[in-house]
Protein backbone atom coordinates (compact mmCIF):
# COMPACT_ATOMS: atom_id res chain seq x y z
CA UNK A 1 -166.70 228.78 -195.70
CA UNK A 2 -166.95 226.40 -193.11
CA UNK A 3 -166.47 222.50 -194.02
CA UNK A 4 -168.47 220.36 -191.81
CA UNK A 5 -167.03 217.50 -193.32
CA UNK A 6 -164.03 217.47 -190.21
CA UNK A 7 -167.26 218.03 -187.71
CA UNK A 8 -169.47 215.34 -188.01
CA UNK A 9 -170.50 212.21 -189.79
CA UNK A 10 -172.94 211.47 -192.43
CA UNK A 11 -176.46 211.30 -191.58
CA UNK A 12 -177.46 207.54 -190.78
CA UNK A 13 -180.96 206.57 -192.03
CA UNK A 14 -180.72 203.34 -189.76
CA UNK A 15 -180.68 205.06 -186.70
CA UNK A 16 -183.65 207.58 -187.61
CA UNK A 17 -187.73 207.77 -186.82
CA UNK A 18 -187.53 209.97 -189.86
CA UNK A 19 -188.03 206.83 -192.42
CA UNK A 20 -191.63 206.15 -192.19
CA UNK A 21 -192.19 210.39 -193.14
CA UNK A 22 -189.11 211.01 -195.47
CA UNK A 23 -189.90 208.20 -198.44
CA UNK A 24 -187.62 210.86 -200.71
CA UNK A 25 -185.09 211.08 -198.58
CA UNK A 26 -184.97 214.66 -198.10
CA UNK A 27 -183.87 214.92 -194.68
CA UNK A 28 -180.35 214.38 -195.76
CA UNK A 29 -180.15 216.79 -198.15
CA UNK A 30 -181.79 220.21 -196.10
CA UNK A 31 -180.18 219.05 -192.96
CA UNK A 32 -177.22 219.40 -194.56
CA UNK A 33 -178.20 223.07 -195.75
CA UNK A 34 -178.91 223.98 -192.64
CA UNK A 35 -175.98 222.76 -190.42
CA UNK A 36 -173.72 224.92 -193.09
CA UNK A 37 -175.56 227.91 -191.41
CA UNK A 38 -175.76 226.10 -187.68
CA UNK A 39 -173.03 224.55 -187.29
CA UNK A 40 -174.50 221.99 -185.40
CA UNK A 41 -175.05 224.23 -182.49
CA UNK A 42 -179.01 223.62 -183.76
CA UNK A 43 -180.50 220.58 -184.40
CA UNK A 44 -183.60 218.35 -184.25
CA UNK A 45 -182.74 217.38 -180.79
CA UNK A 46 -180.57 219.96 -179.15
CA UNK A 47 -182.64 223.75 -179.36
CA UNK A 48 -183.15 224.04 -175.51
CA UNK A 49 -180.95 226.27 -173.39
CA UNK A 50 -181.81 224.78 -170.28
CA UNK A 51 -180.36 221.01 -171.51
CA UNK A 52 -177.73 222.69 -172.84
CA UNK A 53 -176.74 224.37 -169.79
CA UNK A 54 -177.39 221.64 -167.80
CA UNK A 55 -174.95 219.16 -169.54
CA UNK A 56 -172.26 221.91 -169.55
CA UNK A 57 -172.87 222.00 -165.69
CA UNK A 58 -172.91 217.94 -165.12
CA UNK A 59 -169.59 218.10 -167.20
CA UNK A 60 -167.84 220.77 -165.09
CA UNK A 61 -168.53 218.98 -162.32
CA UNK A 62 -167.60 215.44 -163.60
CA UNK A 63 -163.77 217.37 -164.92
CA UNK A 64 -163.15 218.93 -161.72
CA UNK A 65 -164.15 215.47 -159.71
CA UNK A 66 -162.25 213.06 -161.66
CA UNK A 67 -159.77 215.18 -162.72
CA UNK A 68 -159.68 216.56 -158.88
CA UNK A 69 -156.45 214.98 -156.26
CA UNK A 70 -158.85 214.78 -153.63
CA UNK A 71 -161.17 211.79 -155.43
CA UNK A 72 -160.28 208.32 -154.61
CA UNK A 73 -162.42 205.43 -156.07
CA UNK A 74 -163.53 203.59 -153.56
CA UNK A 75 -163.36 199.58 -153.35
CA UNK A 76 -166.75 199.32 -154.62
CA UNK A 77 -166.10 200.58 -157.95
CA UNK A 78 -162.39 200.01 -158.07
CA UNK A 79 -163.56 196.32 -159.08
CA UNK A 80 -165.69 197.43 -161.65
CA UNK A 81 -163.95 200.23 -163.26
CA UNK A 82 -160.03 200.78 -164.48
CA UNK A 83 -159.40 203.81 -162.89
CA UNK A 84 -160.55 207.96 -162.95
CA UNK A 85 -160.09 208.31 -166.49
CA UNK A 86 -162.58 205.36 -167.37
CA UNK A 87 -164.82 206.02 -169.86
CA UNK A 88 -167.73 203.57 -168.27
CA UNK A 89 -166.85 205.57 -164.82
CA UNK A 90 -167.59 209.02 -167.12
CA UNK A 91 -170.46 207.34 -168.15
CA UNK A 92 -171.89 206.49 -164.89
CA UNK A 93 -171.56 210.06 -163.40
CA UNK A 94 -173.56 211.59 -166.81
CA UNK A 95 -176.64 208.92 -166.24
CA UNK A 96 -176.59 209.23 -162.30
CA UNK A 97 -176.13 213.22 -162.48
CA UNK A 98 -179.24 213.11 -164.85
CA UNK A 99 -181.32 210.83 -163.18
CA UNK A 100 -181.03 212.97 -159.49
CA UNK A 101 -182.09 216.12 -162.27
CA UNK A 102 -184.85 214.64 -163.35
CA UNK A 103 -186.11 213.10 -160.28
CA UNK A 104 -185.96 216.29 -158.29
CA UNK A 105 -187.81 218.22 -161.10
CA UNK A 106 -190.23 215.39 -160.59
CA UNK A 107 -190.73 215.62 -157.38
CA UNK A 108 -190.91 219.38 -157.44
CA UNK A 109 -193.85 219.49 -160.16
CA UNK A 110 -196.50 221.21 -159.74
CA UNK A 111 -194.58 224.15 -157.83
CA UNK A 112 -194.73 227.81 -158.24
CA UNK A 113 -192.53 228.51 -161.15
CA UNK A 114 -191.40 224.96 -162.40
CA UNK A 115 -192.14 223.94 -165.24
CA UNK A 116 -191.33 220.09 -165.88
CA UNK A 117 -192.47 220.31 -170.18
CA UNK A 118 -189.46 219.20 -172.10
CA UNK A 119 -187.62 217.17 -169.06
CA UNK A 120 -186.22 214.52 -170.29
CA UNK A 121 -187.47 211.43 -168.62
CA UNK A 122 -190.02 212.81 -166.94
CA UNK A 123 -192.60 210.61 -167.39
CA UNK A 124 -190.44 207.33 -166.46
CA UNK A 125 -189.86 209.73 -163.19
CA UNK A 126 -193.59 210.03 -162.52
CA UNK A 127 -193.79 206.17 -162.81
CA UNK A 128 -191.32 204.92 -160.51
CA UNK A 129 -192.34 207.58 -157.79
CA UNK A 130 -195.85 205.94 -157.91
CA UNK A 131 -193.80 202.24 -157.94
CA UNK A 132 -191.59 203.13 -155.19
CA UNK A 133 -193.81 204.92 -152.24
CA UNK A 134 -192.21 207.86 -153.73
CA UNK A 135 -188.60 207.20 -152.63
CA UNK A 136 -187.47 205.90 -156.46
CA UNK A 137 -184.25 203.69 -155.95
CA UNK A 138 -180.64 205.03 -158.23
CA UNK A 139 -178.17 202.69 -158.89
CA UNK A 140 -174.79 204.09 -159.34
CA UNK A 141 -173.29 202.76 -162.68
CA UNK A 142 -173.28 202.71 -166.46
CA UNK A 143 -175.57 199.61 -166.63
CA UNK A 144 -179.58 199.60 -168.50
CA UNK A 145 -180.72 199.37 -164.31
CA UNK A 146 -179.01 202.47 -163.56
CA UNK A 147 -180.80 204.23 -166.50
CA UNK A 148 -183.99 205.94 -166.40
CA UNK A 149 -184.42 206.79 -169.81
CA UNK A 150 -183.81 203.60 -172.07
CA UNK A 151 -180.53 204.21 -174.40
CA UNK A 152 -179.44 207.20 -172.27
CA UNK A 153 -176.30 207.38 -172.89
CA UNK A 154 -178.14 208.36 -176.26
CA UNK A 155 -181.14 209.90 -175.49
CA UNK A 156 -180.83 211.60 -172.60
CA UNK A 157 -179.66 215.14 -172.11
CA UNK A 158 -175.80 214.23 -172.43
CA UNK A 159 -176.46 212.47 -176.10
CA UNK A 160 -178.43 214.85 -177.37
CA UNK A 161 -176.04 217.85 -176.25
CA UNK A 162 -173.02 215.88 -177.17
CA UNK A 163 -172.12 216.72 -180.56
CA UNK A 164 -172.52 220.71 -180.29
CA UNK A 165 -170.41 220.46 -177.07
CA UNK A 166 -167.78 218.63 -178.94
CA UNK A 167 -168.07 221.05 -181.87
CA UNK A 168 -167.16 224.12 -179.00
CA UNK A 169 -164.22 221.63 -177.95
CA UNK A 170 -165.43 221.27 -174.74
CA UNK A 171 -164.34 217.22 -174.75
CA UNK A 172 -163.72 214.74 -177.13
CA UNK A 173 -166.04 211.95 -178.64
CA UNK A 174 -164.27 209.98 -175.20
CA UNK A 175 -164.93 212.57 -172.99
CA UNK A 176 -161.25 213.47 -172.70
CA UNK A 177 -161.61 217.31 -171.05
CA UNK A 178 -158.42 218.51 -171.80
CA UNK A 179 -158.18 219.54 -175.25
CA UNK A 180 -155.57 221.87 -176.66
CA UNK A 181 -158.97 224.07 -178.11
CA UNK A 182 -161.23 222.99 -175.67
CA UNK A 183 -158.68 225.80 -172.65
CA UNK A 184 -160.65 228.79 -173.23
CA UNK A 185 -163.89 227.02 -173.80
CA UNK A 186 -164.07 226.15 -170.36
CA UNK A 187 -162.16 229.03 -168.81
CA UNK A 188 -165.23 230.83 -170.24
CA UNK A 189 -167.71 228.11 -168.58
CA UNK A 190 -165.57 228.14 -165.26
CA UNK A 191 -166.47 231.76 -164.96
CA UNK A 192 -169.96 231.46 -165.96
CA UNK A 193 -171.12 228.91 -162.99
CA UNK A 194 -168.97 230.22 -160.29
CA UNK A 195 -170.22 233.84 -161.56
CA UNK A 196 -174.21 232.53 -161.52
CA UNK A 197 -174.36 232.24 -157.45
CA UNK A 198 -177.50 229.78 -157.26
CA UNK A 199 -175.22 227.40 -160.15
CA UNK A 200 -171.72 228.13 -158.10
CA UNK A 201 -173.80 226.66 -155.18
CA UNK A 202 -175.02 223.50 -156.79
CA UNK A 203 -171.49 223.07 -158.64
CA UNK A 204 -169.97 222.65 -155.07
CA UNK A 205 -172.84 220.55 -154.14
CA UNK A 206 -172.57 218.16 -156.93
CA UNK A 207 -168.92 217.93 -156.41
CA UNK A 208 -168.83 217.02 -152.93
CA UNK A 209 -171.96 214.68 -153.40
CA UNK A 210 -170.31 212.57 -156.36
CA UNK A 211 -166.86 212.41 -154.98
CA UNK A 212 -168.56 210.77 -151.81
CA UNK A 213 -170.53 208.50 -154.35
CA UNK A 214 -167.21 207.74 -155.72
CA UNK A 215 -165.48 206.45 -152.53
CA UNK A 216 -168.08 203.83 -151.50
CA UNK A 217 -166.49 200.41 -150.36
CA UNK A 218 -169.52 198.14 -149.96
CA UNK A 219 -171.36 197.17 -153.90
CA UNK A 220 -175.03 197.56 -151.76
CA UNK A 221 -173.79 201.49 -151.10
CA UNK A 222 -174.14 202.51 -154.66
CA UNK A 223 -177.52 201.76 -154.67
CA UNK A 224 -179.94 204.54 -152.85
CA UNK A 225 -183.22 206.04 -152.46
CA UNK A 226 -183.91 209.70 -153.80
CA UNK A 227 -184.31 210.68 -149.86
CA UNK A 228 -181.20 209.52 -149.22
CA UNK A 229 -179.76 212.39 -151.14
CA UNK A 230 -179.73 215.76 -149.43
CA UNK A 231 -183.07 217.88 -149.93
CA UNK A 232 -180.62 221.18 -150.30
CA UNK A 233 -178.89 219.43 -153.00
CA UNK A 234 -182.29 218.34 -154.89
CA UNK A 235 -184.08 221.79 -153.97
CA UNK A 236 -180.48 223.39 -155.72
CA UNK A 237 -180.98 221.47 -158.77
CA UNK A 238 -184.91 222.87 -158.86
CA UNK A 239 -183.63 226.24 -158.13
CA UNK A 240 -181.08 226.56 -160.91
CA UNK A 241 -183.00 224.73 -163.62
CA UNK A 242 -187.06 225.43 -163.03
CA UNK A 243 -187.74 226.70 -166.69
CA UNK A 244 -186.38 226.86 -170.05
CA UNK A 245 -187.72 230.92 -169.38
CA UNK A 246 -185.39 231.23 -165.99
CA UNK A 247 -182.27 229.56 -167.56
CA UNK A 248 -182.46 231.82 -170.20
CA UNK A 249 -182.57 235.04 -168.26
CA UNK A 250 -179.10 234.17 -166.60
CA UNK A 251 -177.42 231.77 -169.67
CA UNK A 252 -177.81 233.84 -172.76
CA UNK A 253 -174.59 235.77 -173.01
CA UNK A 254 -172.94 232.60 -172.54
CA UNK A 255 -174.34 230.58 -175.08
CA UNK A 256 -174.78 233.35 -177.41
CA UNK A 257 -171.02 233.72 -176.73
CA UNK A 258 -170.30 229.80 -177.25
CA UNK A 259 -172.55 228.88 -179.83
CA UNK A 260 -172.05 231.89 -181.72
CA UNK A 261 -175.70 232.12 -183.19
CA UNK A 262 -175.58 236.12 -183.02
CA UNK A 263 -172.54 235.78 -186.21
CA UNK A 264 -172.31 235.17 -189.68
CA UNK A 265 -175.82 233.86 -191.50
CA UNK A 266 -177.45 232.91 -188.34
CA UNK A 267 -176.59 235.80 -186.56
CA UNK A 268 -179.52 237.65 -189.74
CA UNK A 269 -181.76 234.99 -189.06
CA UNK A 270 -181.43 235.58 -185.40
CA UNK A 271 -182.41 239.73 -185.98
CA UNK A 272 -185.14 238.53 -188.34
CA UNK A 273 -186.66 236.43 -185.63
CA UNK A 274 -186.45 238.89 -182.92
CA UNK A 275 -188.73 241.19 -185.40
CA UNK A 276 -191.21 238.14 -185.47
CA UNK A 277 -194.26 239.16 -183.72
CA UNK A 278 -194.89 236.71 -180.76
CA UNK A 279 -199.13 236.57 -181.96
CA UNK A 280 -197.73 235.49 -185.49
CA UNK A 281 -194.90 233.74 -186.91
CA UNK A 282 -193.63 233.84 -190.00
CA UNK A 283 -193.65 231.33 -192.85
CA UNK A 284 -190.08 229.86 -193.46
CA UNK A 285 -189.54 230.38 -196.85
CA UNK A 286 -190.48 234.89 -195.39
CA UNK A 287 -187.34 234.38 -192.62
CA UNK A 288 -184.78 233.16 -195.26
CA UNK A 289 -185.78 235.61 -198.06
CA UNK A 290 -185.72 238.65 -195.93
CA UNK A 291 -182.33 236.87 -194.42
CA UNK A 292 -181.39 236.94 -197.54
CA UNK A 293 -182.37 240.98 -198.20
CA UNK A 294 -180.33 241.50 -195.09
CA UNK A 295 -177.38 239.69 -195.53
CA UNK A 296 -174.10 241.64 -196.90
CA UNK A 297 -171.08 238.91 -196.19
CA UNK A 298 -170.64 236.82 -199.49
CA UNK A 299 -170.25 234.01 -197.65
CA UNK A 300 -173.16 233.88 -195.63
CA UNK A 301 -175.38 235.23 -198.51
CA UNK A 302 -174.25 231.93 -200.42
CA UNK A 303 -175.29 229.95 -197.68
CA UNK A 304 -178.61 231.26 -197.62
CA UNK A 305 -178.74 231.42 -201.08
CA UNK A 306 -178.70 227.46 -201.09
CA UNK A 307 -181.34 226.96 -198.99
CA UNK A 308 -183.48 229.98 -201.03
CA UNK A 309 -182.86 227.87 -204.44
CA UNK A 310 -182.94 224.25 -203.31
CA UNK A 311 -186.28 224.48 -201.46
CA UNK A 312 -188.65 224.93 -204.15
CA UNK A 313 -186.90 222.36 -205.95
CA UNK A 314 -187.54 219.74 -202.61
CA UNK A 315 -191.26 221.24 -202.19
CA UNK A 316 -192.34 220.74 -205.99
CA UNK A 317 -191.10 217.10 -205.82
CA UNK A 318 -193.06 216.77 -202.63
CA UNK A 319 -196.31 218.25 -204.09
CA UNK A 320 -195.97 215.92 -206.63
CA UNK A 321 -195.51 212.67 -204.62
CA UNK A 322 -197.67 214.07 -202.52
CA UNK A 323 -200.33 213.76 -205.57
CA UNK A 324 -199.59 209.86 -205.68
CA UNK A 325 -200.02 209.63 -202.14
CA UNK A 326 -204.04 210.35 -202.20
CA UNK A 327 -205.51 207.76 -203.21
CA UNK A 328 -205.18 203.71 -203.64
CA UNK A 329 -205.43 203.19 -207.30
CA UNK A 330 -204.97 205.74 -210.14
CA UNK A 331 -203.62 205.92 -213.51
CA UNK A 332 -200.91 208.21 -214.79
CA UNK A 333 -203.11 210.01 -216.53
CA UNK A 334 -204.97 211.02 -213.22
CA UNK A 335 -201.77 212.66 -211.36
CA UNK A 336 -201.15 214.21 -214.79
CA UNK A 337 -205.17 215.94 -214.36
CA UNK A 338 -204.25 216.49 -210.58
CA UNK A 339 -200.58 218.20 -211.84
CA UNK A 340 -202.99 220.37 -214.22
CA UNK A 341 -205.56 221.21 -212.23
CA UNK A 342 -202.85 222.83 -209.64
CA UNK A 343 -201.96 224.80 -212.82
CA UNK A 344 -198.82 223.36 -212.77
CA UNK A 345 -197.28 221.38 -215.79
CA UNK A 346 -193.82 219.68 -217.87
CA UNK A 347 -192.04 222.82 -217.14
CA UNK A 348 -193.01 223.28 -213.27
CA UNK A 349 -190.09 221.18 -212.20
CA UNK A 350 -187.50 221.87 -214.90
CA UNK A 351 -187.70 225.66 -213.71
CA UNK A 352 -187.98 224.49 -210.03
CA UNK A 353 -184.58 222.61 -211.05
CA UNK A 354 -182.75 225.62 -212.58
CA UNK A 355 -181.41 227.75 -209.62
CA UNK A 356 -179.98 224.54 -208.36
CA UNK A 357 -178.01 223.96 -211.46
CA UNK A 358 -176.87 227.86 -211.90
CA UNK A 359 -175.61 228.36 -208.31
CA UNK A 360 -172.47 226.88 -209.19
CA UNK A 361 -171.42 226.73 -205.33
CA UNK A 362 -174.66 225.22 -203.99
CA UNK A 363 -174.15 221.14 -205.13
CA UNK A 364 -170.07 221.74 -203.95
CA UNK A 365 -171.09 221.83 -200.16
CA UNK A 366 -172.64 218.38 -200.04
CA UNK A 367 -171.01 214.91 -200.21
CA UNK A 368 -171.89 211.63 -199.80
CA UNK A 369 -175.88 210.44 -199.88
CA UNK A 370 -176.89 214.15 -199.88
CA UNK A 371 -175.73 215.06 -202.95
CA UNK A 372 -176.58 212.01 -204.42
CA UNK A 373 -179.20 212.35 -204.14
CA UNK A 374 -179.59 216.05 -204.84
CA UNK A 375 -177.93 215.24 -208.53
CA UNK A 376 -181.13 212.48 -208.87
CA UNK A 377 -183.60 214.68 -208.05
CA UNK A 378 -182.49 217.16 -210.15
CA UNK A 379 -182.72 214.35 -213.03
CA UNK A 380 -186.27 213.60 -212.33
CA UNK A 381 -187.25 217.23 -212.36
CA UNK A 382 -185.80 217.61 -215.50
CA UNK A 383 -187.47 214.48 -217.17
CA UNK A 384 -189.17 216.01 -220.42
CA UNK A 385 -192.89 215.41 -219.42
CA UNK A 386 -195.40 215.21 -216.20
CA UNK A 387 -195.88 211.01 -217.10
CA UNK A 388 -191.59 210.59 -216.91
CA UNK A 389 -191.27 212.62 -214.21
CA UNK A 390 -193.72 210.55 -212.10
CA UNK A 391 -192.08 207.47 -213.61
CA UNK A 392 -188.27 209.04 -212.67
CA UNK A 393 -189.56 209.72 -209.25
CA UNK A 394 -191.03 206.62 -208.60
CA UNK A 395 -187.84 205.00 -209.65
CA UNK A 396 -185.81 207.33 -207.09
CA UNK A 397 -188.51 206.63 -204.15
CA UNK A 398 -187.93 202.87 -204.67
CA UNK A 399 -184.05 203.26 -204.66
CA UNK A 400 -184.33 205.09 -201.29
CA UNK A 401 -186.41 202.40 -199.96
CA UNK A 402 -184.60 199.86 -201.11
CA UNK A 403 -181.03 201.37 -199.27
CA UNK A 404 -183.51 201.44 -196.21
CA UNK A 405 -184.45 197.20 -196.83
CA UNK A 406 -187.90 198.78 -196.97
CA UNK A 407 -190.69 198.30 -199.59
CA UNK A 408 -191.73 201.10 -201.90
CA UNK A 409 -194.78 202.64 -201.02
CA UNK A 410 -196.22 202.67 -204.50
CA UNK A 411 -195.65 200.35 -207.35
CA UNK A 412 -196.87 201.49 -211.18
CA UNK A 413 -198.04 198.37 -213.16
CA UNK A 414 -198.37 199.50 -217.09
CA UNK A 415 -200.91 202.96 -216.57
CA UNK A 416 -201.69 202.22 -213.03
CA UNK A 417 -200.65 203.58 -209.75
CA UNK A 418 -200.77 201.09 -206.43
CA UNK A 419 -200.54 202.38 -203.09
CA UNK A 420 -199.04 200.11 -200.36
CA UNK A 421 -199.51 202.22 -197.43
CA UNK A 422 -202.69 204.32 -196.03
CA UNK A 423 -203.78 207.01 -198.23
CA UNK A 424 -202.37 210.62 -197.35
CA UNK A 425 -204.69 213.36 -198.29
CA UNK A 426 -202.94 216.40 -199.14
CA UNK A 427 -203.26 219.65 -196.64
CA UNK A 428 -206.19 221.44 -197.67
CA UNK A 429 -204.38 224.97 -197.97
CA UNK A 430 -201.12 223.28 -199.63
CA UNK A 431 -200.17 226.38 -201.78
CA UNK A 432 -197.97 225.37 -204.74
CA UNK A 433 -195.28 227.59 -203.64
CA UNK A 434 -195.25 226.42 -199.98
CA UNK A 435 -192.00 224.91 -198.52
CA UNK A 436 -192.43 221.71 -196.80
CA UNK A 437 -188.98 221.54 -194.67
CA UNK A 438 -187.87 224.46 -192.35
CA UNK A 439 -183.52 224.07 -192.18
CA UNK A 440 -183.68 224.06 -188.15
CA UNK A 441 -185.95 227.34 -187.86
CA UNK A 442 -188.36 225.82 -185.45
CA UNK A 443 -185.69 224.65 -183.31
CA UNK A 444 -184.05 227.97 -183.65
CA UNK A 445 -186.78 229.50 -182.48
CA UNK A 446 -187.19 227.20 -179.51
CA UNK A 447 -183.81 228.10 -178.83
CA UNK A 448 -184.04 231.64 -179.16
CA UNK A 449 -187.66 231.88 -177.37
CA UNK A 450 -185.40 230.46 -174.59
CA UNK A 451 -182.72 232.41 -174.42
CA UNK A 452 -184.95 235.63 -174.73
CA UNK A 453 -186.58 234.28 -171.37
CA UNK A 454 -189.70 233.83 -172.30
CA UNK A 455 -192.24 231.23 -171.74
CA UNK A 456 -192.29 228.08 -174.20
């Protein structure tokens, strides 16, 4: 089985939106179910074939400039960068290759066949074509002015895609391209764009564009206007990239290829998905139990075994914070009549609690916070009645907060409950057995939907 653990870091709660709608801290634990089956070729913010195409092309084109004999830096940014292999110079390219994306989708909105949803930054490029006369101004650098989206370097298409592309050893975390692993990685992308002719044509256009950008003399050259920059290079760009639908049609083998999402337990979940019926989609926990009917491989059966036992474990907690979450003031004795009245009781959690604690392999795959905090939850579940199972969970909720240097969002004073944030009615047609988290199968399917070519 794959460890993860030489992949990627642990989850940071700091840098996530995820804390004002995960006060158990759950996000942890079933992300870290469900990169064991994605590998981090999936995730919350890379599941779109066209960004992920796009980055691999914007890095092809930044290796073979920098890494190219015929590109000299120029005098402008000789003074403000040490060398080619500078990581702020690498830096630059990424944000001005993006920007020049994004504003020529922009400007090409509203066109037969392009579809600007999911652009990133496409709403700051709306702006600054009304600001500008419609000309917007790019600065060449690495600098917040030369940015269009704020934190690029983060959120843009290059952050967001940079973690699976390191996983496929296309770079490093420094952007270093020439990585003992990495050889076939891009033989096989080499021979993907100069085999696609519309992206062989804007490879050679990017190329020659940026290695003009790069030999600039004067500092007021690296600033320009979008019309500055060669219509067939902009219209290319369009061409190449006008829907998540069209990228798919000519990318899939690729990325099916790189990502390797047709193998192993995502490879079942991919043949269950292409069964969905595009008029109806299936309920999660339906995908991973018939995954689970399909699956021969040990291994992968395990994996999906995890996620089959852990969720109604996560879900049954949720229901039942869920119950504290309705109304401002209650006693214990209420959530114990609400607990009831869902015909659910002291042993609802303990047997929730009790796949967990059989699959002997399922609590070995996590480290760190996530199984921390898997091991506590599995405590409060198995507190010996409704009353100290609200008390244990309220006692877990407050130590999650409290890593966070947040405020619990209920305090219990002798019988009675306090809420400290708006009341959260429960979902009318909240089934007991429901899950509540999805391990990366809406982005999967985004992904898929994608590759399949069809309309998003």
């Amino acid at each position: 089985m794959m460890n993860l653990k030489h992949f990627i870091t642990e989850y940071d709660e700091s840098l996530s939106s995820e804390l004002s709608i995960d006060p158990l801290g759950q996000l942890i634990i079933w992300s870290s179910f469900g990169q064991q089956i994605f590998c981090n070729r999936i995730s919350s913010v890379a599941n779109d074939v066209r960004h992920y195409t796009l980055n691999l092309l914007h890095h092809y084109v930044i290796r073979s400039v920098l890494y190219g004999e015929n590109t000299k830096l120029g005098a402008a940014l000789q003074k403000k960068y040490d060398g080619k292999s500078d990581l702020k110079l690498k830096h630059a390219c990424l944000i001005f290759l993006e920007n020049i994306y994004t504003l020529s989708m922009c400007y090409s909105q509203g066109k037969s066949g392009v579809v600007t949803t999911g652009v990133l930054g496409i709403v700051k490029a709306r702006d600054k074509f009304a600001k500008s006369d419609n000309n917007p101004q790019l600065i060449f650098g690495n600098d917040a002015d030369s940015q269009l989206l704020t934190q690029q370097l983060f959120l843009g298409t290059n952050g967001r895609y940079k973690t699976p592309m390191m996983n496929m050893h296309f770079f490093d975390n420094k952007y270093n391209y020439h990585l003992s692993d990495g050889i076939s990685a891009w033989k096989l992308a080499g021979d993907f764009i100069l085999n696609t002719p519309h992206l062989k044509k804007l490879f050679y256009a990017l190329c020659t564009y940026l290695r003009a950008q790069l030999s600039v003399l004067r500092q007021s050259e690296l600033t320009i206007r979008f019309f500055d920059i060669d219509s067939k290079l902009t219209q290319s760009y369009v061409q190449s990239f006008r829907s998540v639908a069209f990228v798919g049609r000519y990318a899939k083998d690729f990325w099916l290829k790189m990502t390797r999402l047709q193998e192993g337990a995502s490879g079942v979940l991919y043949d269950v998905l292409e069964l969905e019926s595009s008029n109806q989609k299936m309920a999660v926990e339906d995908i991973y139990q018939q995954a689970l009917s399909r699956c021969h491989d040990a291994d992968d059966r395990a994996l999906l075994q995890h996620i089959v036992h852990v969720e109604p474990l996560l879900a049954g907690i949720t229901l039942l914070f869920s119950g504290l979450l309705q109304h401002k003031k209650q006693t214990l004795e209420n959530m114990c009549q609400f607990w009831a009245a869902r015909g659910l009781d002291k042993d609802t959690l303990p047997k929730c609690a009790d796949p967990v604690i059989n699959d002997k392999t399922l609590l070995s795959v996590l480290s760190g916070t996530a199984y921390t905090r898997l091991e506590q939850l599995i405590k409060v579940a198995k507190a010996s009645s409704v009353t100290e199972q609200i008390k244990a969970l309220l006692k877990y909720h407050e130590s999650v907060m409290q890593g966070r240097g947040q405020l619990p969002w209920l305090t219990l004073s002798g019988k009675t409950l306090t809420l400290q944030v708006p009341v959260r009615a429960l979902r009318a047609d909240r089934r007991n057995e429901d899950w509540v988290n999805d391990y990366y199968i809406s982005q999967f399917r985004h992904m898929l939907q994608g590759l399949w070519g069809k309309d998003q």
